[in-house]
N, C-alpha and C. Protein backbone atom coordinates (compact mmCIF):
# COMPACT_ATOMS: atom_id res chain seq x y z
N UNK A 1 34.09 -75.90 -3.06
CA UNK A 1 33.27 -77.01 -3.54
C UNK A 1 33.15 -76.91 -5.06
N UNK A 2 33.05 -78.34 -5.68
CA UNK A 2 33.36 -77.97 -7.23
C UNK A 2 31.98 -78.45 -7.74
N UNK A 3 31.65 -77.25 -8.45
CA UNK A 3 30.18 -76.92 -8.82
C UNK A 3 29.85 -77.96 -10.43
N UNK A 4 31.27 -78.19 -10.88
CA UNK A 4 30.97 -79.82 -12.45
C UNK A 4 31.00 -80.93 -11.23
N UNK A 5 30.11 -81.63 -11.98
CA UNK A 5 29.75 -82.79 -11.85
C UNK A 5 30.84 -83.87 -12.25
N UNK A 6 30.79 -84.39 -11.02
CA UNK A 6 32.42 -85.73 -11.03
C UNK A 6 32.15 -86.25 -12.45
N UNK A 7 31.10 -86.58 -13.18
CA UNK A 7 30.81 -87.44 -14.22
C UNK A 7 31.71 -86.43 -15.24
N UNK A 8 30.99 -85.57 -15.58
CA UNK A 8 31.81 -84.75 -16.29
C UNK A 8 33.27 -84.23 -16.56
N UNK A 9 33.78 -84.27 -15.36
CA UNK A 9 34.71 -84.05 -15.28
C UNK A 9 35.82 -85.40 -15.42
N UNK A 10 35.32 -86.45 -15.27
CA UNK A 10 35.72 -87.71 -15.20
C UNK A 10 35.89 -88.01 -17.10
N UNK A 11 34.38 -88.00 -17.91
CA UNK A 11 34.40 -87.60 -19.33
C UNK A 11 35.53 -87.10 -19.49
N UNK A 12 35.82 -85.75 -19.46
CA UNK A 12 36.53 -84.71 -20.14
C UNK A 12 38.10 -85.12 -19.73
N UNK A 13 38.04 -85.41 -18.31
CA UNK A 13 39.60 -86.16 -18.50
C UNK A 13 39.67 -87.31 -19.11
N UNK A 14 38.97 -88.01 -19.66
CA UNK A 14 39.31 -89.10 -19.98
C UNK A 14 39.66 -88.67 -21.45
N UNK A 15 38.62 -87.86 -21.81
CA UNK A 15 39.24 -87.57 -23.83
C UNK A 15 39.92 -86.64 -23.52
N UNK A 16 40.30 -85.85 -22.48
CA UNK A 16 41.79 -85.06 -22.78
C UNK A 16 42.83 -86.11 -22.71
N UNK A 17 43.11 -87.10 -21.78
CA UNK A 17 44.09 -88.19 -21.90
C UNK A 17 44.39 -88.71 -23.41
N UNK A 18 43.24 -89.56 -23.43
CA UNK A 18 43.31 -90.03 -25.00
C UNK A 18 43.39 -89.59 -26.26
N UNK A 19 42.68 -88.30 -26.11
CA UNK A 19 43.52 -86.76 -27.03
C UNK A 19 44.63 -87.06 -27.22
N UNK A 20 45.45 -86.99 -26.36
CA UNK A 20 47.05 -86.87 -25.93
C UNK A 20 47.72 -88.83 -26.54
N UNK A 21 46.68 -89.49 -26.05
CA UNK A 21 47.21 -90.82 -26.11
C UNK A 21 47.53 -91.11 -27.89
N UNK A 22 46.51 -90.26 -28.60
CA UNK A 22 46.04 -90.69 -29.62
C UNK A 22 47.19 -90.03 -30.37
N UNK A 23 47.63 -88.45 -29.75
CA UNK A 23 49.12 -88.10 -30.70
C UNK A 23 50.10 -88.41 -30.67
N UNK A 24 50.58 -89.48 -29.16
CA UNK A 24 51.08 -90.80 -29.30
C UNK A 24 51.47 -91.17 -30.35
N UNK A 25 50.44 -92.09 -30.34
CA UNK A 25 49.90 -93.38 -31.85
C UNK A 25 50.68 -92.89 -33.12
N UNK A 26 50.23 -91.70 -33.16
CA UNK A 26 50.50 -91.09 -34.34
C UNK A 26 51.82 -90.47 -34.48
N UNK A 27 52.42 -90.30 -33.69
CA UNK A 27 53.89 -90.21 -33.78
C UNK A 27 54.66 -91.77 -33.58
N UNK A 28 54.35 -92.60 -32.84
CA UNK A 28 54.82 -93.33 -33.44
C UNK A 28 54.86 -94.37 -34.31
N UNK A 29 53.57 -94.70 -35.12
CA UNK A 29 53.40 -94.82 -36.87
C UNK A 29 54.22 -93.87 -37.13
N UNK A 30 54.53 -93.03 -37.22
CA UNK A 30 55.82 -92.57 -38.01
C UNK A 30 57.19 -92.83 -37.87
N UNK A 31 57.83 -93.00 -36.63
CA UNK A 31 58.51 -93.91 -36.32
C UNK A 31 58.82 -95.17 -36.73
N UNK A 32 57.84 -95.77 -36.65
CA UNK A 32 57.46 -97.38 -37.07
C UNK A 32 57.93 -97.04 -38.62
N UNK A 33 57.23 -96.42 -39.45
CA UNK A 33 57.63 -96.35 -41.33
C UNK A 33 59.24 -95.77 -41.46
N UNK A 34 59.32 -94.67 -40.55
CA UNK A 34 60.75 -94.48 -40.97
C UNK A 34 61.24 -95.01 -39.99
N UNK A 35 61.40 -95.91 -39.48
CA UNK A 35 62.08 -96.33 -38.52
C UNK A 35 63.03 -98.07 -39.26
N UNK A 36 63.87 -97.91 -38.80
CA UNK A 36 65.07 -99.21 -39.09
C UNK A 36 64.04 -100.61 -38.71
N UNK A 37 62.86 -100.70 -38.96
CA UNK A 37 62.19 -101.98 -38.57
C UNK A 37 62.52 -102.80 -39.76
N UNK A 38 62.89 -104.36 -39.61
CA UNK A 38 62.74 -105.18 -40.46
C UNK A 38 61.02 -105.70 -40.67
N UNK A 39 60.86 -106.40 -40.05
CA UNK A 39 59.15 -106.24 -40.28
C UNK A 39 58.08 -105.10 -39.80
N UNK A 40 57.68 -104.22 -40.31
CA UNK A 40 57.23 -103.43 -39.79
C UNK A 40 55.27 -103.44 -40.04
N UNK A 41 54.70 -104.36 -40.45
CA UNK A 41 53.21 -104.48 -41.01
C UNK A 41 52.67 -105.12 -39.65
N UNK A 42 53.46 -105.99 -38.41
CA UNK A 42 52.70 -106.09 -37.40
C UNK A 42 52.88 -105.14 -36.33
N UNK A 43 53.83 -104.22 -36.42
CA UNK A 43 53.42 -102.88 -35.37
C UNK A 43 52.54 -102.30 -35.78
N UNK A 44 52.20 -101.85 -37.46
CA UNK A 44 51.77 -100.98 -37.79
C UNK A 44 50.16 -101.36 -37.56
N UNK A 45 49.56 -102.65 -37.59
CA UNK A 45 48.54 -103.22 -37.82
C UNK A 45 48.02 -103.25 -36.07
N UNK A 46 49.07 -103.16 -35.25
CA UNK A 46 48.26 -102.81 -33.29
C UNK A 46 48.20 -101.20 -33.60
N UNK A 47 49.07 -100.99 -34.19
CA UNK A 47 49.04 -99.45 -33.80
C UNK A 47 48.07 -98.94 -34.30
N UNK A 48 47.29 -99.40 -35.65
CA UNK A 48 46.02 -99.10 -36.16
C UNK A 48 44.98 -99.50 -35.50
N UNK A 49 45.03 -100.26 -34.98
CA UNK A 49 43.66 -101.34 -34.07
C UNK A 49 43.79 -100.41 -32.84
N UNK A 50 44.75 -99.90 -32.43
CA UNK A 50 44.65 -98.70 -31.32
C UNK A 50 44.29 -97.71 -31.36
N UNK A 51 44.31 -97.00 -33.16
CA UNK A 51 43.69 -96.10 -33.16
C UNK A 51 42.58 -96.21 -33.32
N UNK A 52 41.91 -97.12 -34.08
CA UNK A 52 40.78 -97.19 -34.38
C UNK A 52 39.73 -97.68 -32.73
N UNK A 53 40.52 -98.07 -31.83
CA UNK A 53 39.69 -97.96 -30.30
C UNK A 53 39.68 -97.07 -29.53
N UNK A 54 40.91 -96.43 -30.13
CA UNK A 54 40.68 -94.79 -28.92
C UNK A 54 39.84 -94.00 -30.12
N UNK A 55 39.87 -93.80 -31.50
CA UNK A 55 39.13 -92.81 -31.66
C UNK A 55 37.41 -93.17 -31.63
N UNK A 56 37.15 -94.58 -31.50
CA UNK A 56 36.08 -94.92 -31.26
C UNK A 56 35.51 -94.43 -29.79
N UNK A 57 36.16 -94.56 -28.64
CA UNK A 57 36.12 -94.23 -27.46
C UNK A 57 35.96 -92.43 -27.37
N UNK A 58 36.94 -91.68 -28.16
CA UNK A 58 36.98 -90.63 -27.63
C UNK A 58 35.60 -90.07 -28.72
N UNK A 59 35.39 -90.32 -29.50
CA UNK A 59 34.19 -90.25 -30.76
C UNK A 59 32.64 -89.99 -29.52
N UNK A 60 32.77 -91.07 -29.01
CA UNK A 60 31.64 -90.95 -27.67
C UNK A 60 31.73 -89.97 -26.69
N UNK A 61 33.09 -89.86 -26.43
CA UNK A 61 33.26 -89.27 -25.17
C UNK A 61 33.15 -87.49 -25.86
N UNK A 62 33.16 -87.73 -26.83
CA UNK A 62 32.97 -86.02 -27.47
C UNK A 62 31.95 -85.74 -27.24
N UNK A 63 30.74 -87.05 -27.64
CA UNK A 63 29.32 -86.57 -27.84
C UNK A 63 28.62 -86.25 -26.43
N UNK A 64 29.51 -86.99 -25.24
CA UNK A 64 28.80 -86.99 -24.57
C UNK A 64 29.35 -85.35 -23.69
N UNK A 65 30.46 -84.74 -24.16
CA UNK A 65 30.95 -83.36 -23.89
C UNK A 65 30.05 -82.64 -24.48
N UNK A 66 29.65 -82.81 -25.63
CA UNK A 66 28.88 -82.05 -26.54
C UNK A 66 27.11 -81.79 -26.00
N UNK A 67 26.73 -82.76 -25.55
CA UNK A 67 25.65 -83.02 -25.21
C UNK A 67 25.14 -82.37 -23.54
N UNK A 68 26.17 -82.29 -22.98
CA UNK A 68 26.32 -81.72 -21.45
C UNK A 68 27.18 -80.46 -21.43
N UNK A 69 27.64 -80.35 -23.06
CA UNK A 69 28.31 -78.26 -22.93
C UNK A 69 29.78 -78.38 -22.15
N UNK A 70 30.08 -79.47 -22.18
CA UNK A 70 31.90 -79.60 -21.25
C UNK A 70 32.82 -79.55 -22.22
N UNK A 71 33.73 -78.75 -21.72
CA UNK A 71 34.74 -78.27 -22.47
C UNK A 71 36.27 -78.52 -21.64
N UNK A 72 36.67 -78.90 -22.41
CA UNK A 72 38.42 -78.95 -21.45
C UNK A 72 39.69 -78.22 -22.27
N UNK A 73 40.41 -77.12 -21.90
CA UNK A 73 41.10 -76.24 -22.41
C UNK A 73 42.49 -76.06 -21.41
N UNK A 74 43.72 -76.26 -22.47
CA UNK A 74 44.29 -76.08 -21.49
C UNK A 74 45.22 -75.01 -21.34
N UNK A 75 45.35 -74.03 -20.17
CA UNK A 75 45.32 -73.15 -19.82
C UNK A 75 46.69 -72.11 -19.87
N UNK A 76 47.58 -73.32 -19.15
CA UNK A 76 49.23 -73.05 -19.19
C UNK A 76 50.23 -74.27 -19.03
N UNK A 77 51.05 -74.04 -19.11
CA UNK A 77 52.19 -74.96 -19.19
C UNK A 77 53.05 -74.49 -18.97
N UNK A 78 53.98 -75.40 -18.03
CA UNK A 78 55.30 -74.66 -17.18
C UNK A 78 56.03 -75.84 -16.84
N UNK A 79 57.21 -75.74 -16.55
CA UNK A 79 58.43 -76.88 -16.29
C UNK A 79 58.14 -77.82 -16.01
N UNK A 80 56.92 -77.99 -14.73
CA UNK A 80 56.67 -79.08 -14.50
C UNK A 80 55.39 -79.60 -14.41
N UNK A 81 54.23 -78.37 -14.40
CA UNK A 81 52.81 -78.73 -14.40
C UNK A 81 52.33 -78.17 -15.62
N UNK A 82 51.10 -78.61 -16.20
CA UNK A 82 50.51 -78.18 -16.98
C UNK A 82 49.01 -77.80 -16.75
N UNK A 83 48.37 -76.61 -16.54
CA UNK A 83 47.06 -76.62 -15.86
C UNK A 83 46.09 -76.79 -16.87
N UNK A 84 44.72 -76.92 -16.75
CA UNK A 84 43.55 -77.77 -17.93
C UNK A 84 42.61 -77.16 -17.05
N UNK A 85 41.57 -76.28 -18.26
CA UNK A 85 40.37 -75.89 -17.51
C UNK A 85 39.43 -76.98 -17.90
N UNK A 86 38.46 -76.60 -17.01
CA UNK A 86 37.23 -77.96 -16.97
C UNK A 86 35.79 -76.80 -16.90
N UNK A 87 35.15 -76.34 -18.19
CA UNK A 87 33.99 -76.01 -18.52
C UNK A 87 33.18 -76.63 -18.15
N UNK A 88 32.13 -76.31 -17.52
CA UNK A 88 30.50 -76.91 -17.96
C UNK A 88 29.14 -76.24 -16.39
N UNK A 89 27.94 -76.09 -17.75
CA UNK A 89 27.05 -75.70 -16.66
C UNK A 89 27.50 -74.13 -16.83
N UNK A 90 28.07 -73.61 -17.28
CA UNK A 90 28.57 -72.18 -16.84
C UNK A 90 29.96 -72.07 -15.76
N UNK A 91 30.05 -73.43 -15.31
CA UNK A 91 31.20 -72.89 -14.31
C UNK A 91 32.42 -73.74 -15.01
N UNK A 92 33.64 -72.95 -14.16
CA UNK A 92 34.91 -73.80 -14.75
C UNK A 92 35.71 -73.90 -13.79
N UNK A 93 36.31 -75.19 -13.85
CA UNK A 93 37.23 -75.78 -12.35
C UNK A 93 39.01 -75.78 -13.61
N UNK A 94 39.52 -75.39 -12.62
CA UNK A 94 40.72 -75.44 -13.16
C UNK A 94 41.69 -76.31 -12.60
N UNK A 95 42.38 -77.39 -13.38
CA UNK A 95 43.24 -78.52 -12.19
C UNK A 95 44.94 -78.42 -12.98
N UNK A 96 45.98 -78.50 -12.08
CA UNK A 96 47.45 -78.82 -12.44
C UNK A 96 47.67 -79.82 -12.14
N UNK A 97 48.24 -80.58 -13.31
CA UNK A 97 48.72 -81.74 -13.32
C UNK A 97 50.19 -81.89 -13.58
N UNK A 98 50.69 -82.99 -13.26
CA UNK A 98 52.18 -82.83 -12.55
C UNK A 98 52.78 -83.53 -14.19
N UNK A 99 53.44 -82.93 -14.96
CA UNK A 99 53.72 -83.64 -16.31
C UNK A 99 54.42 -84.86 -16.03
N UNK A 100 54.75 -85.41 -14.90
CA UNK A 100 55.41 -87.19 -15.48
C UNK A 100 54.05 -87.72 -14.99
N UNK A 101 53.18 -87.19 -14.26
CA UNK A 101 51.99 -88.07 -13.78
C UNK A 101 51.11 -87.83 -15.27
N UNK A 102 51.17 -86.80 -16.04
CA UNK A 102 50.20 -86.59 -17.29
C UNK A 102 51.19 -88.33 -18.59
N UNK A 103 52.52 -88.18 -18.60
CA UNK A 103 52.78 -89.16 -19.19
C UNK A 103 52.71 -90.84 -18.59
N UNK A 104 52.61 -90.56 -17.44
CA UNK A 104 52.15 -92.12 -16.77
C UNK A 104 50.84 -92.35 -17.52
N UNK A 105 50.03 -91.34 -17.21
CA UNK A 105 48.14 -91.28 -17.31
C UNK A 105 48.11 -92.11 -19.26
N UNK A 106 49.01 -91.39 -19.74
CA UNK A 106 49.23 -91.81 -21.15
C UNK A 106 49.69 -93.16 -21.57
N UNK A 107 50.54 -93.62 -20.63
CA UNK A 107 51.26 -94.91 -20.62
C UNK A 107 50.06 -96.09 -20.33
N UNK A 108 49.40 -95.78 -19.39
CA UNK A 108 48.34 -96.41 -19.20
C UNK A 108 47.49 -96.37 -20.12
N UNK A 109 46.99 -95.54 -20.54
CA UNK A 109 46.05 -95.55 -21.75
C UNK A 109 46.49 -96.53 -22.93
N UNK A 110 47.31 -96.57 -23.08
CA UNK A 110 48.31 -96.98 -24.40
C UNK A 110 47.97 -98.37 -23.89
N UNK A 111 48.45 -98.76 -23.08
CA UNK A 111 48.22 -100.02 -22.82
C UNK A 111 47.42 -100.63 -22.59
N UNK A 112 46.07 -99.69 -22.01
CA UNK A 112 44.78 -100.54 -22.06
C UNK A 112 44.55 -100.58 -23.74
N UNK A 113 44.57 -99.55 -24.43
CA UNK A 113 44.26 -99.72 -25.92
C UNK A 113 45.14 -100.55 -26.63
N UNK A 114 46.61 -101.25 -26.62
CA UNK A 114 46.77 -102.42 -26.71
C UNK A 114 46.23 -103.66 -26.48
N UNK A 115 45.94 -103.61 -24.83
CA UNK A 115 45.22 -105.06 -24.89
C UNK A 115 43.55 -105.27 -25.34
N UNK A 116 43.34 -103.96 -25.61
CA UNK A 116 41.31 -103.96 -26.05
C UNK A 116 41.87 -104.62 -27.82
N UNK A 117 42.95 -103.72 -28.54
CA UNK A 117 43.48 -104.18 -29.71
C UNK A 117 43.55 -105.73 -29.77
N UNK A 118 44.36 -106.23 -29.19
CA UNK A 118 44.74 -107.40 -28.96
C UNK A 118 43.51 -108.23 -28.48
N UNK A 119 42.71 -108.19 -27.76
CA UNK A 119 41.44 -109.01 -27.93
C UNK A 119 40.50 -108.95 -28.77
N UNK A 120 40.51 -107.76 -29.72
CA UNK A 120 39.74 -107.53 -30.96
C UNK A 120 40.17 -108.71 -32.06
N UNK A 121 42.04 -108.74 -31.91
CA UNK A 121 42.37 -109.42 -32.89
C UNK A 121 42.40 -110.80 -32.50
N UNK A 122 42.53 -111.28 -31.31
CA UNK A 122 42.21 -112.57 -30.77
C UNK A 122 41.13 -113.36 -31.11
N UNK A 123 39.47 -112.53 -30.86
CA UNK A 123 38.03 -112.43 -30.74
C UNK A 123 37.85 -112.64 -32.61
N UNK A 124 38.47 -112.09 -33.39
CA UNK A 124 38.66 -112.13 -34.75
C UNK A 124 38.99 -113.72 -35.34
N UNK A 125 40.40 -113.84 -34.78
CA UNK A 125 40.77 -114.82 -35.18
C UNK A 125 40.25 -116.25 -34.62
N UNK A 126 39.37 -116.18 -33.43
CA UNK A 126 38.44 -117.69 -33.02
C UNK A 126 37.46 -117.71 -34.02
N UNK A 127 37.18 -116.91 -34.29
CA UNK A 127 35.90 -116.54 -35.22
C UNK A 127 35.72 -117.54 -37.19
């Protein structure tokens, strides 16, 4: 029986994802500048509006790690899983995750933070 609290643990995966989502972003803004793009100021301008919603998102999701003592560390890494401890309360749950299911989890992220981007700039421009 797992002694963290689903909430918590739900938190902490979510900013370990977006952790991950966010070094994404940032690899590919670099891409995007050195990259063979002929226009390159409207990738660069989602890809900023993405960062600026995941680090807004994960900004919270820290405080609210911070505030409840949860910690997520990850542990090992191997061919095909990567295991992630899950702190808090004093106890720690340890989970393996299957690495194409950790880059799906990312793919998704990416894309909800596209379309939150994309209605920011929508919501902007009725305005």
């Amino acid at each position: 029986m797992a002694h963290i609290k689903e909430k918590e643990l739900d938190k902490a995966s979510r900013y370990l994802f977006l952790t991950m989502a966010l070094t994404v972003i940032k690899q590919d803004r670099h891409h995007i500048i050195n990259g063979n793009y002929k226009i390159k100021e409207p990738y660069l301008e989602l890809i900023g509006k993405m960062e600026m919603v995941a680090r807004e998102e994960r900004r919270h999701l820290r405080k609210f790690m911070d505030d409840h003592h949860v910690q997520v560390v990850e542990t090992s890494r191997h061919e095909s899983f990567t295991t992630f401890s899950f702190i808090a309360e004093g106890y720690e749950e340890k989970r393996n995750y299957f690495n194409p299911a950790i880059r799906k989890k990312v793919e998704l992220i990416l894309q909800e933070l596209m379309e939150k981007a994309l209605r920011r700039t929508n919501a902007s421009l009725e305005k």
